[in-house]
N, C-alpha and C. Protein backbone atom coordinates (compact mmCIF):
# COMPACT_ATOMS: atom_id res chain seq x y z
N UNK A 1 -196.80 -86.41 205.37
CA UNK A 1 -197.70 -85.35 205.78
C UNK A 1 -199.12 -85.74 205.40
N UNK A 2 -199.92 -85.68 206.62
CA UNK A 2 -201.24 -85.57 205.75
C UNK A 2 -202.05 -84.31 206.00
N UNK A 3 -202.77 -84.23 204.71
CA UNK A 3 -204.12 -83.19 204.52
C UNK A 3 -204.90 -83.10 205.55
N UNK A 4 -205.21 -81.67 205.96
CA UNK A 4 -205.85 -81.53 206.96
C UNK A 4 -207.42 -82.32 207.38
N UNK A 5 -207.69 -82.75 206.13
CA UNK A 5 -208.73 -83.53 206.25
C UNK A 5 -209.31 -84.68 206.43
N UNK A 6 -207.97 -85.08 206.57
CA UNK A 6 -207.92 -86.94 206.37
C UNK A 6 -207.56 -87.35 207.78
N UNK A 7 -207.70 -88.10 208.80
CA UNK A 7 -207.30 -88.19 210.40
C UNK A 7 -205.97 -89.13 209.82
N UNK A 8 -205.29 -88.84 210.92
CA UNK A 8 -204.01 -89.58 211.03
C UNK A 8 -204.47 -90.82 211.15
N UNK A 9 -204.95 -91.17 211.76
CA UNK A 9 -205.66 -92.80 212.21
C UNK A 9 -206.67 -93.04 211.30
N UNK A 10 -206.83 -93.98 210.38
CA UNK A 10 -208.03 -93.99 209.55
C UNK A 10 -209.11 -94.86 210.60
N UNK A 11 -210.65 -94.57 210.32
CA UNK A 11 -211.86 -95.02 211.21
C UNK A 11 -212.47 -95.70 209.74
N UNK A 12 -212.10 -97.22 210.49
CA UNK A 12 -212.49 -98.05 209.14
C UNK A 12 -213.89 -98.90 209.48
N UNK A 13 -214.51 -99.82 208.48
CA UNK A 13 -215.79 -100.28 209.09
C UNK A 13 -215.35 -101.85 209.47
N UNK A 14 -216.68 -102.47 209.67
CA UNK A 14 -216.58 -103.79 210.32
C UNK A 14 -215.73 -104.58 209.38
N UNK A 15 -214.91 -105.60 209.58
CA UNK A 15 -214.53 -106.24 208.84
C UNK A 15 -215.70 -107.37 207.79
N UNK A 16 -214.72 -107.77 207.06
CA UNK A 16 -213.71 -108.18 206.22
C UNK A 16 -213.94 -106.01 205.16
N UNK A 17 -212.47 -105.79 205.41
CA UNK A 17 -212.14 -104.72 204.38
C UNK A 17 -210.68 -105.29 203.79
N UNK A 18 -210.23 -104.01 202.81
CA UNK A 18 -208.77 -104.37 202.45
C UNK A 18 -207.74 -103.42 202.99
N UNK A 19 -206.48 -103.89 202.86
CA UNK A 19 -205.67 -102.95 203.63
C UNK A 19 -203.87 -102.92 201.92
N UNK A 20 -204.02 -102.09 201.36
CA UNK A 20 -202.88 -101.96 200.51
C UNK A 20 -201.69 -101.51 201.29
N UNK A 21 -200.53 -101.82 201.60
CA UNK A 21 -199.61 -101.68 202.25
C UNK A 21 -198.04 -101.03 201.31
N UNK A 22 -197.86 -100.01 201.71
CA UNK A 22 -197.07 -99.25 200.67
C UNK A 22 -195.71 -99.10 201.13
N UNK A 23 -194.47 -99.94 201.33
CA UNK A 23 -193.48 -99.60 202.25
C UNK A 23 -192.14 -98.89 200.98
N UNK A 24 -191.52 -98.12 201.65
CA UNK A 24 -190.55 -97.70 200.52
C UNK A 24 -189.52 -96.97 200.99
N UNK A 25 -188.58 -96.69 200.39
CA UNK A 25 -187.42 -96.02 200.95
C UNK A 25 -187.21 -94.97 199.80
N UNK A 26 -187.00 -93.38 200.22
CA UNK A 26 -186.97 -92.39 199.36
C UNK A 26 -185.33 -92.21 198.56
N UNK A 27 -185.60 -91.82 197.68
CA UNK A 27 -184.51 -91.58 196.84
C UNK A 27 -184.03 -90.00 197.61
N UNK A 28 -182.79 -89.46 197.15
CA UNK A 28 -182.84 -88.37 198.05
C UNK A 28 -182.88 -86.97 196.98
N UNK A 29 -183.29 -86.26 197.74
CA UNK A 29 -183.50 -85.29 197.01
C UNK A 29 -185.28 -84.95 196.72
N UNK A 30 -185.63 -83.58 195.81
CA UNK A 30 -186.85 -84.01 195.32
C UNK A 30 -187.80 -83.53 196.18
N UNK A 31 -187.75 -83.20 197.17
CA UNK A 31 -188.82 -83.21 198.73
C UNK A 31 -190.18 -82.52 198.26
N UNK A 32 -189.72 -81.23 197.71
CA UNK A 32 -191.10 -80.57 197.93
C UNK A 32 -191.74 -80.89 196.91
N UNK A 33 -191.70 -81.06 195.45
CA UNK A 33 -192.31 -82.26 194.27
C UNK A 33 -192.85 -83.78 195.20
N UNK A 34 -192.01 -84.06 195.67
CA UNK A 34 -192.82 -85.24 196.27
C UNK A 34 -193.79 -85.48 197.43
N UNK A 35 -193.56 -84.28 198.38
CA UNK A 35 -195.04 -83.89 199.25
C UNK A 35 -195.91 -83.76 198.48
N UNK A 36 -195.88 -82.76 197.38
CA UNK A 36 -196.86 -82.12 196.97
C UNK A 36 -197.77 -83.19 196.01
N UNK A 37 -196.89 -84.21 195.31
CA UNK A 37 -197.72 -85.30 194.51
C UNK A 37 -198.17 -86.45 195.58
N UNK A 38 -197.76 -86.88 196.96
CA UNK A 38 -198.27 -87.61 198.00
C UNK A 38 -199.41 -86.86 198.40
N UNK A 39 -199.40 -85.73 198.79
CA UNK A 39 -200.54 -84.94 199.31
C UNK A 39 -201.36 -85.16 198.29
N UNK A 40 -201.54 -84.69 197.02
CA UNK A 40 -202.47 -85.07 195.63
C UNK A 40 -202.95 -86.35 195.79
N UNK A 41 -201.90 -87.58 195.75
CA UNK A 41 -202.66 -88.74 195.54
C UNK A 41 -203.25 -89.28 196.51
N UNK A 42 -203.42 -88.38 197.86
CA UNK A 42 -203.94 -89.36 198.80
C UNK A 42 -205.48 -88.09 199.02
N UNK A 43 -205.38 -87.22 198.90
CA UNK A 43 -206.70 -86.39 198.32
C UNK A 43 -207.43 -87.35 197.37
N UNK A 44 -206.66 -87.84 196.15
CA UNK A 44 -207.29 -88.53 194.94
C UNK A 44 -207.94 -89.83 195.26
N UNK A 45 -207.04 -90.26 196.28
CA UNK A 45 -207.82 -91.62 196.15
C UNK A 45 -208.69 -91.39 197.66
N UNK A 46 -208.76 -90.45 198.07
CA UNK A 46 -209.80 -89.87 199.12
C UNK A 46 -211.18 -90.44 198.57
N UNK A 47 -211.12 -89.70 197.06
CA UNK A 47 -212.40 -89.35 196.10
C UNK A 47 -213.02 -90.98 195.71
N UNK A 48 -212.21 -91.54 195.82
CA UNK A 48 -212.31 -93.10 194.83
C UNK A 48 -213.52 -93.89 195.81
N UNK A 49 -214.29 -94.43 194.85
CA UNK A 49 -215.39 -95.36 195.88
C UNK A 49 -214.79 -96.39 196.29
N UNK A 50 -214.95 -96.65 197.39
CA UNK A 50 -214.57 -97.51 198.24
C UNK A 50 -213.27 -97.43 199.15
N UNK A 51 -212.53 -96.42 198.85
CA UNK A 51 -211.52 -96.03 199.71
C UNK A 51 -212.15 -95.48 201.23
N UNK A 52 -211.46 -96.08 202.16
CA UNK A 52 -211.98 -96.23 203.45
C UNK A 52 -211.26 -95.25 204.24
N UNK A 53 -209.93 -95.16 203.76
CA UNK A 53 -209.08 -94.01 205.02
C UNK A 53 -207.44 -94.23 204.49
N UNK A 54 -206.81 -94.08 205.31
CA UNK A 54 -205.40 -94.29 204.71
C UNK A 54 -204.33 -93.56 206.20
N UNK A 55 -203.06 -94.17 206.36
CA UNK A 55 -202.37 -93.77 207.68
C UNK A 55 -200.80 -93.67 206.49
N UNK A 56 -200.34 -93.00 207.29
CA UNK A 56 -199.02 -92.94 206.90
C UNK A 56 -198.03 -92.15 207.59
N UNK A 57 -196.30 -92.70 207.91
CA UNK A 57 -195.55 -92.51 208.51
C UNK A 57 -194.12 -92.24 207.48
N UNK A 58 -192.89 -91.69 208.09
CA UNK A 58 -191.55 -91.41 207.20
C UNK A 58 -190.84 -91.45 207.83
N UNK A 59 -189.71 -92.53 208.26
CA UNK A 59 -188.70 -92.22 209.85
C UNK A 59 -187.51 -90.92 208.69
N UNK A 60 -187.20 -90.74 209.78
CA UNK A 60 -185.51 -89.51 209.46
C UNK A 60 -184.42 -90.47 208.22
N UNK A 61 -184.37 -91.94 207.92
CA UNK A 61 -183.38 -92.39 207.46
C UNK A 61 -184.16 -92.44 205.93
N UNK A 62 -185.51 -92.29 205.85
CA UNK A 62 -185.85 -92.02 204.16
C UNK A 62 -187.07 -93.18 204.23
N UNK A 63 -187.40 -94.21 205.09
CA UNK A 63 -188.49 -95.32 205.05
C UNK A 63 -189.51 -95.00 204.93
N UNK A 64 -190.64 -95.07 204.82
CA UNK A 64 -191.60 -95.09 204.63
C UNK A 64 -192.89 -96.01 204.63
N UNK A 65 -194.10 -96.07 205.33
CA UNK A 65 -194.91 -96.64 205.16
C UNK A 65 -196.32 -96.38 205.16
N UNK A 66 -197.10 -96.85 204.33
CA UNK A 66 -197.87 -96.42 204.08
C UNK A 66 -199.04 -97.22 203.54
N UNK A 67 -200.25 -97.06 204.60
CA UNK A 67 -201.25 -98.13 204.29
C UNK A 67 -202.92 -97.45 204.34
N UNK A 68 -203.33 -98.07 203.04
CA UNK A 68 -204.69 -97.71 202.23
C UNK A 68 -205.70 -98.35 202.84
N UNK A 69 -206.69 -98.25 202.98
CA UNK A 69 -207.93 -98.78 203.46
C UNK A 69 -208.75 -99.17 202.30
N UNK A 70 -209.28 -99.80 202.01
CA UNK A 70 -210.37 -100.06 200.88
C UNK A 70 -211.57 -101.53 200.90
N UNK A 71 -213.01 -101.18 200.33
CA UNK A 71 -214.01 -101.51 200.55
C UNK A 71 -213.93 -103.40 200.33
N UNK A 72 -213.01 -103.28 198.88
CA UNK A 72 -212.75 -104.50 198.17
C UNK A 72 -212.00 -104.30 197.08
N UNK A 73 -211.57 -105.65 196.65
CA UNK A 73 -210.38 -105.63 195.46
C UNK A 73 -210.56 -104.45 194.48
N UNK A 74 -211.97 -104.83 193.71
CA UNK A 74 -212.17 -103.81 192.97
C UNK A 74 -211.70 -102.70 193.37
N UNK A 75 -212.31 -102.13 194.20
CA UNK A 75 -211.58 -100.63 194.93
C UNK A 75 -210.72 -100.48 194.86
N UNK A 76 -209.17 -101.29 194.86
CA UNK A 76 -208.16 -101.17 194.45
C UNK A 76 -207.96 -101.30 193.34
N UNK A 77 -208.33 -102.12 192.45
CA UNK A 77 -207.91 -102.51 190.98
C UNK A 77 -207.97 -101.07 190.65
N UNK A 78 -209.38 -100.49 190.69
CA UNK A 78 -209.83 -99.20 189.87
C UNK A 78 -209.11 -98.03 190.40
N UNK A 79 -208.58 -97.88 191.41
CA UNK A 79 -207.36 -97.06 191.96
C UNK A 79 -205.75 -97.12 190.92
N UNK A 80 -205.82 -98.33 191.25
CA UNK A 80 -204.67 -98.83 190.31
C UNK A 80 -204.65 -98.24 189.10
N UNK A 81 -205.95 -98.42 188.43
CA UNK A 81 -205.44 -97.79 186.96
C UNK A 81 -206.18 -96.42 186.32
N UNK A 82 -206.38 -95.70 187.57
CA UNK A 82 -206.38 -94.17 187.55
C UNK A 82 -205.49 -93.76 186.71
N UNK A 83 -205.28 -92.97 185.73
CA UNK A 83 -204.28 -92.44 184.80
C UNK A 83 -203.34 -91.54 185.67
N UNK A 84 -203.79 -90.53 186.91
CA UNK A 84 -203.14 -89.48 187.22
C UNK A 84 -201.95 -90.55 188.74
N UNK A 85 -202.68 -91.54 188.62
CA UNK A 85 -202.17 -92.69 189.96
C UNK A 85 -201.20 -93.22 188.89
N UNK A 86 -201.15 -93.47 188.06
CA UNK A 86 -200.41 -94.55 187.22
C UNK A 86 -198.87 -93.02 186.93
N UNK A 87 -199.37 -92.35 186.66
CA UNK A 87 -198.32 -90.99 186.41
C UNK A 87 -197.42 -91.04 187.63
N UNK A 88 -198.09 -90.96 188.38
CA UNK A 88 -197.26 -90.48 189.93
C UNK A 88 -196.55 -91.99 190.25
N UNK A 89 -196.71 -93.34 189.72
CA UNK A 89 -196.14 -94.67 190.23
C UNK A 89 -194.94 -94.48 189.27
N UNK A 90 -195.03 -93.82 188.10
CA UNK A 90 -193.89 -93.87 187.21
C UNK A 90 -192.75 -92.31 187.80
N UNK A 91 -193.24 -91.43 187.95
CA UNK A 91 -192.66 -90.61 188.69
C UNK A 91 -191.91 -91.45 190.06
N UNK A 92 -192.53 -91.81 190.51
CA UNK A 92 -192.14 -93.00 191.84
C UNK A 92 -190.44 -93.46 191.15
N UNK A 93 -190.40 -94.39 190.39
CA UNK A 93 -189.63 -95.12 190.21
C UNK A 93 -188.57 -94.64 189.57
N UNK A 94 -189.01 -93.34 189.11
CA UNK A 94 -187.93 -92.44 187.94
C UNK A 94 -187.34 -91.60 189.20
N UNK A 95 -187.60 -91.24 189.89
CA UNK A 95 -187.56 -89.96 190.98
C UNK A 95 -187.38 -90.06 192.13
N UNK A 96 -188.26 -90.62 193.04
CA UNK A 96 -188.48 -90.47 193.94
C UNK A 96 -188.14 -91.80 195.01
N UNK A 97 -188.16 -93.00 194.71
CA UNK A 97 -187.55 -94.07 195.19
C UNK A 97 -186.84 -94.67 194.93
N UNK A 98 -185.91 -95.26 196.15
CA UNK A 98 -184.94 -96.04 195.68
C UNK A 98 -185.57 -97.93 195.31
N UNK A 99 -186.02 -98.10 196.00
CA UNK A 99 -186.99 -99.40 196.18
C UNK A 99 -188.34 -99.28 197.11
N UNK A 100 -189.40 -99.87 197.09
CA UNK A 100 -190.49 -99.93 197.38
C UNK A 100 -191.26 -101.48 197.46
N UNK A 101 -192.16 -101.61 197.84
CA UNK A 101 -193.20 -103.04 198.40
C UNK A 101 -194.16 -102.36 198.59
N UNK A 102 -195.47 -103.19 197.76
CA UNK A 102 -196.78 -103.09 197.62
C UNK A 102 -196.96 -104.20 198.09
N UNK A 103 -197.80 -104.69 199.27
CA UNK A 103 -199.10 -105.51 199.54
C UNK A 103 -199.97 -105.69 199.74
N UNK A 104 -201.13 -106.42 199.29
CA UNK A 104 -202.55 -105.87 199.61
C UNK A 104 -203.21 -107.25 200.30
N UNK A 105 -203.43 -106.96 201.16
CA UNK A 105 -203.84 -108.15 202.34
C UNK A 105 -205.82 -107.90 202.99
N UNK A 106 -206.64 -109.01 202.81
CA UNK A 106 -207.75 -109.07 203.27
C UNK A 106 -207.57 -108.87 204.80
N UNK A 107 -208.12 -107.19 205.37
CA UNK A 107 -208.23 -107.66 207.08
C UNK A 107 -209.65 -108.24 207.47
N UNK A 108 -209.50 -109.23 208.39
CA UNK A 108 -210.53 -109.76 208.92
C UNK A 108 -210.70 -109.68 210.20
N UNK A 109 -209.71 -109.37 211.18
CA UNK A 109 -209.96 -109.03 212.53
C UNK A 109 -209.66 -107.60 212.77
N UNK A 110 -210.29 -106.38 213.43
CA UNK A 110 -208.79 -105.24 213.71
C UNK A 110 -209.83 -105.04 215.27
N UNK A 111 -208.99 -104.05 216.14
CA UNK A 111 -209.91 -103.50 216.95
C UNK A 111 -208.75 -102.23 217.62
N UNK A 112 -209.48 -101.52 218.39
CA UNK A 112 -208.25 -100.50 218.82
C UNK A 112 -209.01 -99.54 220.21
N UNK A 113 -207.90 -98.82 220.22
CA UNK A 113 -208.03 -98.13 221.80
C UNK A 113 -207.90 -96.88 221.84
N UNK A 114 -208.44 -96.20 222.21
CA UNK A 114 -208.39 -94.65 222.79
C UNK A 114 -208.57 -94.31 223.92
N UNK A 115 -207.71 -93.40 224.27
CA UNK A 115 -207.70 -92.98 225.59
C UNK A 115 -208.96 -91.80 225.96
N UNK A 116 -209.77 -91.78 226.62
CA UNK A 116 -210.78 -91.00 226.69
C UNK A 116 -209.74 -89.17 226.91
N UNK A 117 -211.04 -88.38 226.41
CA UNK A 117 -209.89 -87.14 226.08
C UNK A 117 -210.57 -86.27 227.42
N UNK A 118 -211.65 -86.93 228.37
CA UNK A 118 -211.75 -86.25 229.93
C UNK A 118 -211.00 -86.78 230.80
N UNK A 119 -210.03 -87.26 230.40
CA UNK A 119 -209.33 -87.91 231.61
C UNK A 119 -208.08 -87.48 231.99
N UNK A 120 -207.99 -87.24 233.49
CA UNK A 120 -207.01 -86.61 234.08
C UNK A 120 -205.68 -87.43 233.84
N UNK A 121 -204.47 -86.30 233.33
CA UNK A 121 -202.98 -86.78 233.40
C UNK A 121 -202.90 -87.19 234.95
N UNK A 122 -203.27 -86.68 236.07
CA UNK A 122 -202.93 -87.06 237.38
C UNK A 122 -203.92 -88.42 237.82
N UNK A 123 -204.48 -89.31 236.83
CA UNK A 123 -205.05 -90.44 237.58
C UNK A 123 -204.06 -91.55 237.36
């Protein structure tokens, strides 16, 4: 789920940015504790300098993925060792997942498409 404030699609800047890549599979159980601390930490690291945007998806079988936008490493490091971020990674592993993958990859190319929103379904 995301916060009404955050776009589903993050609008990131010119490259070179970073992209943290969060894939995981949920433990079962737990649901509404664990919206409610996903919704928190992605508000939180809303706040963080250099955080750029963030997208995220959950198929029906428990997967998950989930990817951060950020300015540069730093921007992540200092995310990383947020005290209330470091709480919720240990909650993670006690609770809420069965296994998980973190990667954090330099993007250097991206580009993308939208469909203009005056345009007729009948063209």
């Amino acid at each position: 789920m995301t916060p009404n404030n955050i776009s589903p699609i993050a609008s990131t800047p010119a490259t070179p940015y970073y992209s943290v890549i969060f894939t995981s599979i949920r433990a079962a159980g737990d649901d509404a504790n664990y919206s409610a601390m996903a919704d928190c930490m992605l508000l939180m690291a809303a706040e963080q300098d250099g955080f750029l945007g963030a997208e995220s998806v959950r198929d029906s079988c428990g997967v998950g993925i989930t990817v951060s936008y950020w300015r540069d490493l730093e921007s992540i490091e200092r995310w990383h060792g947020v005290e209330e971020h470091r709480q919720a990674q240990s909650l993670g592993r006690l609770r809420w997942y069965d296994c998980f993958s973190v990667r954090i990859c330099k993007v250097e190319r991206d580009y993308n498409f939208c469909r203009p929103a005056d345009r007729s379904a009948d063209s």
